[in-house]
N, C-alpha and C. Protein backbone atom coordinates (compact mmCIF):
# COMPACT_ATOMS: atom_id res chain seq x y z
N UNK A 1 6.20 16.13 15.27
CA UNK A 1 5.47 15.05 14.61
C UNK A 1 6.14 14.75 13.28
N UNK A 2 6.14 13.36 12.95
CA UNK A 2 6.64 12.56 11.28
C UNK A 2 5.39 13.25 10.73
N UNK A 3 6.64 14.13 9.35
CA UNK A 3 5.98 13.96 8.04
C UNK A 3 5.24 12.82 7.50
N UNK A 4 3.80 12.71 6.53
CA UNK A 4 3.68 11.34 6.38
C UNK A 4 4.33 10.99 4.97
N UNK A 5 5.13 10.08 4.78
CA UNK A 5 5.12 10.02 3.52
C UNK A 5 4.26 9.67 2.55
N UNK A 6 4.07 10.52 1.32
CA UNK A 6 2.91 10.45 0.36
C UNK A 6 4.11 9.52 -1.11
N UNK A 7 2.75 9.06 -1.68
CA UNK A 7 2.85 8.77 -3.33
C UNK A 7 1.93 9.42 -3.57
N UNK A 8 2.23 9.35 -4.67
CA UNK A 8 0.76 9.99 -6.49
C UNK A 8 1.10 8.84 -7.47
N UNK A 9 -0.30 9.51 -7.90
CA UNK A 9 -0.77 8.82 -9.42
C UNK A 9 -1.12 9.86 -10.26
N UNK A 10 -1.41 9.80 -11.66
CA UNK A 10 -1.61 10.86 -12.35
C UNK A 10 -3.35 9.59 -12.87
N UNK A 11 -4.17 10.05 -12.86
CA UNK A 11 -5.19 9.15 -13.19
C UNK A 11 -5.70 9.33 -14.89
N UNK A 12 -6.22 8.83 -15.48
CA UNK A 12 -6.36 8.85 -17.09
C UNK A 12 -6.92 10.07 -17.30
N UNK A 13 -7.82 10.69 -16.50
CA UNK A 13 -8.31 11.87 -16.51
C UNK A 13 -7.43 13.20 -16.19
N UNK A 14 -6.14 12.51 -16.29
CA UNK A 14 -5.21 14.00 -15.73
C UNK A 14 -4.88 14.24 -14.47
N UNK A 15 -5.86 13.70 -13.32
CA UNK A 15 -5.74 14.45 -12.25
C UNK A 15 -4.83 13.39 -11.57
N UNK A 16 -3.85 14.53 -10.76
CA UNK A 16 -2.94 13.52 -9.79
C UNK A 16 -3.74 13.63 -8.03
N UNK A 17 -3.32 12.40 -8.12
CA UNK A 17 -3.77 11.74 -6.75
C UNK A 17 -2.95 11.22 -5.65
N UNK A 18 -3.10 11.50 -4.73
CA UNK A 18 -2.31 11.87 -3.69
C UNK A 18 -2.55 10.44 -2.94
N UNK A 19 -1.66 9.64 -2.15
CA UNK A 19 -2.20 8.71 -1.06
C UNK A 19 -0.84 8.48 0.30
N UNK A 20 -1.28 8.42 1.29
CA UNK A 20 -0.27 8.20 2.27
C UNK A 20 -0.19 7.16 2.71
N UNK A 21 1.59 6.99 2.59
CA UNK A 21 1.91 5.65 2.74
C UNK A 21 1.70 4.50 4.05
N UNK A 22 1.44 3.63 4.14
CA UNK A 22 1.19 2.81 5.42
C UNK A 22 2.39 1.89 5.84
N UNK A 23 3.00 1.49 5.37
CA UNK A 23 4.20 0.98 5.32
C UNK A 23 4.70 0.47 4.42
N UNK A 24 6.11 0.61 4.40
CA UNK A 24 6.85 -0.52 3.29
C UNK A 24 7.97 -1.55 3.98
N UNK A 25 7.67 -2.46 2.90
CA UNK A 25 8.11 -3.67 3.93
C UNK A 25 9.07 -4.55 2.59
N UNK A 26 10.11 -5.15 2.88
CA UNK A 26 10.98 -6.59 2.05
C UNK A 26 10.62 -8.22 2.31
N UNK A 27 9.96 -8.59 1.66
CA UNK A 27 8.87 -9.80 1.94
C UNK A 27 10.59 -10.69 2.28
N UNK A 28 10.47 -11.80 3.64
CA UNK A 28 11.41 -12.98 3.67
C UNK A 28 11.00 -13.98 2.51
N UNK A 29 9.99 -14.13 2.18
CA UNK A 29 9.11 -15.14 1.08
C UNK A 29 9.57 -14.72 -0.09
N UNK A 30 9.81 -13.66 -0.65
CA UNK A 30 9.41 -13.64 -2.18
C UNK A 30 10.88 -12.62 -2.43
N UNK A 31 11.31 -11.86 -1.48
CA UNK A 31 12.72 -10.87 -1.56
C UNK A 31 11.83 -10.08 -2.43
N UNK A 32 10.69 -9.61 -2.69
CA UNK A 32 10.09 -8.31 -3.44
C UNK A 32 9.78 -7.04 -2.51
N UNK A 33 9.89 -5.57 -2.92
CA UNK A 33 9.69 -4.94 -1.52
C UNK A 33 8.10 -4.79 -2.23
N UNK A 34 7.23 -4.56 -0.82
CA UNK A 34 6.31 -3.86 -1.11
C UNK A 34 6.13 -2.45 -0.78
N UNK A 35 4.85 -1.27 -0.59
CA UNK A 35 4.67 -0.36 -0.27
C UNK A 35 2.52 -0.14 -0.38
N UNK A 36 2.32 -0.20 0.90
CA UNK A 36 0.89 -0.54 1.24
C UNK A 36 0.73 0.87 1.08
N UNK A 37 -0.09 1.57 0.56
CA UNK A 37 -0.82 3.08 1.11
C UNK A 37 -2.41 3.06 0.72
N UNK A 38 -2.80 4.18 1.71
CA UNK A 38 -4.18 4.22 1.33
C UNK A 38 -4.75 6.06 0.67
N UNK A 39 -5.76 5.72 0.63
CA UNK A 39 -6.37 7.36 0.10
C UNK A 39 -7.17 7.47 1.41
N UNK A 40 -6.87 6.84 2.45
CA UNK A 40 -7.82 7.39 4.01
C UNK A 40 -9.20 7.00 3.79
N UNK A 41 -9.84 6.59 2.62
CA UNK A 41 -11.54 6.21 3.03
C UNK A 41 -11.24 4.88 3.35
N UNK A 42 -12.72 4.58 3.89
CA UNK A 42 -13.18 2.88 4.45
C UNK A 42 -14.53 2.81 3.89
N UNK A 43 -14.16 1.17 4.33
CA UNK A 43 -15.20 0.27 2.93
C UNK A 43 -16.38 0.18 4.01
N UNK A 44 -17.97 -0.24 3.28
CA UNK A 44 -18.59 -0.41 4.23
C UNK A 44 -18.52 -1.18 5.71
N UNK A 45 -17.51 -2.26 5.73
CA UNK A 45 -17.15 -2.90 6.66
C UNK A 45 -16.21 -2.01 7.66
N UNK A 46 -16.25 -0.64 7.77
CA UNK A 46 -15.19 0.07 8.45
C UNK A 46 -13.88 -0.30 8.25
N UNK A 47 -13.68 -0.74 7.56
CA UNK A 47 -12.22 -1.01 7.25
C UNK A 47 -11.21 -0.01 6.64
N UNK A 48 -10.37 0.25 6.43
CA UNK A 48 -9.92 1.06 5.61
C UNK A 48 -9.14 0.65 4.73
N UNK A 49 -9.46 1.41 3.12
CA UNK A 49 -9.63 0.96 2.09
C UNK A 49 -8.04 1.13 2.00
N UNK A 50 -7.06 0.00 1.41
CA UNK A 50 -6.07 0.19 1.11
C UNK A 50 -5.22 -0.09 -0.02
N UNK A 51 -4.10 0.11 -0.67
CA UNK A 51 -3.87 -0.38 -2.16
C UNK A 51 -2.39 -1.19 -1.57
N UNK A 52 -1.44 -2.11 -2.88
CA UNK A 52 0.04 -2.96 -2.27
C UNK A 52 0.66 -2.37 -4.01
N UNK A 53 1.94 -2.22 -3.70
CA UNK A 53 2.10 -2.46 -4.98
C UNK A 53 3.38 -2.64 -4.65
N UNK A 54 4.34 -3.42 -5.83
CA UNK A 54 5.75 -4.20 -5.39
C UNK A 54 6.79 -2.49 -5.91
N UNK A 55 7.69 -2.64 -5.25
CA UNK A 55 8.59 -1.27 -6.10
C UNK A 55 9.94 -1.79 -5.94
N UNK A 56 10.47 -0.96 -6.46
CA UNK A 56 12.63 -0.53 -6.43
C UNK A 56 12.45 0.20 -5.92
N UNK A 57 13.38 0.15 -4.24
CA UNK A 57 13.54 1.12 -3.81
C UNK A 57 14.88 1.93 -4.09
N UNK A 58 15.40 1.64 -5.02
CA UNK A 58 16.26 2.21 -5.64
C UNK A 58 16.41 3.03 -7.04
N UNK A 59 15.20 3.25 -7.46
CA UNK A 59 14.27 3.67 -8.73
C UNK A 59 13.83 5.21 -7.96
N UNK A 60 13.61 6.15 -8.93
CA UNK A 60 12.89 7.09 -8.36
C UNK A 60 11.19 6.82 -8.82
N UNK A 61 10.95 6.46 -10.09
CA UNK A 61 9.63 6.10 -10.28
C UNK A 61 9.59 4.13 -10.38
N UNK A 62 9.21 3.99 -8.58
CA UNK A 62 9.41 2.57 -8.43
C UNK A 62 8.23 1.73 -8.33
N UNK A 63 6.87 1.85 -8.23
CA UNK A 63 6.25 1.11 -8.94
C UNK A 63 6.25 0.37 -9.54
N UNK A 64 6.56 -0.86 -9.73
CA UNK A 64 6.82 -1.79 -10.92
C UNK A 64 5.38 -2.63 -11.11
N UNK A 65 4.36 -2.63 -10.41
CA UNK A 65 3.01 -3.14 -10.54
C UNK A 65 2.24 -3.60 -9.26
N UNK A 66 1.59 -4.74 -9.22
CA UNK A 66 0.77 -5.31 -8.35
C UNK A 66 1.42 -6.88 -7.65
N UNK A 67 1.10 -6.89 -6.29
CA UNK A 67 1.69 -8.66 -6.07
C UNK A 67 0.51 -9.33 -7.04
N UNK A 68 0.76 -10.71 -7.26
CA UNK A 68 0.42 -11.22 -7.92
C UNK A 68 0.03 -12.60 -7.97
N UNK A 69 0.48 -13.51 -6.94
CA UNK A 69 0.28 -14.73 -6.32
C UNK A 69 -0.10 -14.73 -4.82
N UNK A 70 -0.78 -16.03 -4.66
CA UNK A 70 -1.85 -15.96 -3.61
C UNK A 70 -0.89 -15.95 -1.72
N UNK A 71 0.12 -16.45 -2.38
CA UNK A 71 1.20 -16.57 -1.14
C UNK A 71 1.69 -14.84 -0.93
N UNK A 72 1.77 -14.14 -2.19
CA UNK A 72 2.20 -12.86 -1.47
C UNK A 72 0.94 -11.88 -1.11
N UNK A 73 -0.37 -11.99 -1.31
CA UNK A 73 -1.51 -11.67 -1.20
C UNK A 73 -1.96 -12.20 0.51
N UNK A 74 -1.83 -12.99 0.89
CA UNK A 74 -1.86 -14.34 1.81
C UNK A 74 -0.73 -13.02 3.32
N UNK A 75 0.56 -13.24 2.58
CA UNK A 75 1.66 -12.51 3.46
C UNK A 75 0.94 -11.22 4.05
N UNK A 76 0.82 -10.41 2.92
CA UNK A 76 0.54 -8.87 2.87
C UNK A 76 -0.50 -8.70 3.58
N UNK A 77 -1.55 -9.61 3.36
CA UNK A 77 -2.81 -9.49 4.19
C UNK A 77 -2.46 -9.55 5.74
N UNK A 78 -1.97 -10.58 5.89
CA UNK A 78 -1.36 -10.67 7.68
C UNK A 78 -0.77 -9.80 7.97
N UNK A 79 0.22 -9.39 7.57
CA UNK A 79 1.02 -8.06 7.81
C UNK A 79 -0.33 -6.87 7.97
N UNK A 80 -1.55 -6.99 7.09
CA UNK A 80 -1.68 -5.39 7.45
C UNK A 80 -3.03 -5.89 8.53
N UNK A 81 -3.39 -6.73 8.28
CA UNK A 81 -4.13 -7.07 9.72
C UNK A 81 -3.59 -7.31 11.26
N UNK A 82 -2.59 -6.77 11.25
CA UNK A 82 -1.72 -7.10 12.15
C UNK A 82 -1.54 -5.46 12.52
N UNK A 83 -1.40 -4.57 11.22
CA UNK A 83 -0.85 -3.40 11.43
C UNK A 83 -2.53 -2.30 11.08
N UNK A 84 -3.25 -2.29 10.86
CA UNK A 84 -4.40 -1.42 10.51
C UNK A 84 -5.36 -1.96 11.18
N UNK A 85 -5.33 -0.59 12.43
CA UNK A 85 -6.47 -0.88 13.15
C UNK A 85 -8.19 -0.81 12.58
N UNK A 86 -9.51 -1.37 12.93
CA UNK A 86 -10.90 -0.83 12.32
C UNK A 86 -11.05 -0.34 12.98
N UNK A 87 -11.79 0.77 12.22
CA UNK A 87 -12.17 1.76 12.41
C UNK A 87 -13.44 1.85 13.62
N UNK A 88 -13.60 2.40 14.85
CA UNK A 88 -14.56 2.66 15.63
C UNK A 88 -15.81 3.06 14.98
N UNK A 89 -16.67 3.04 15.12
CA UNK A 89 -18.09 3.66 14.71
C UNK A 89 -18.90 4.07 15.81
């Protein structure tokens, strides 16, 4: 079985936080990469709760922030509705 790949955060309170990655992807639209991961919970809608953030994948701390316009919000969304199944109940 694949290792999953993880990120962290260190949160204001000190504690680092762990999340596994869901995919990373190089937008044709915008040439920004992204990297989708989640912390594994779901929202009341069974969904599962997920975070985007743009990076360098050539950076070791690549994070560079959040997408930010409605076209790459718009993209990302299709992409992960496409790729994240809901959750059964």
């Amino acid at each position: 079985m694949k290792d999953k790949i993880k990120v962290s955060t260190i949160l204001s309170n000190g504690t680092k936080v762990e999340y596994d990655v869901i995919l990373t992807f190089k937008s044709i639209l915008t040439g920004k990469n992204y990297c989708i991961y989640t912390d594994n919970t779901y929202d009341k809608n069974h969904k599962l709760r997920f975070y985007v953030a743009v990076y360098d994948p050539t950076q070791t701390n690549s994070f560079l922030g959040e997408p930010t316009t409605k076209e790459e919000w718009t993209e990302i969304t299709n992409i992960i509705d496409n790729v994240i199944p809901l959750k059964k109940v």
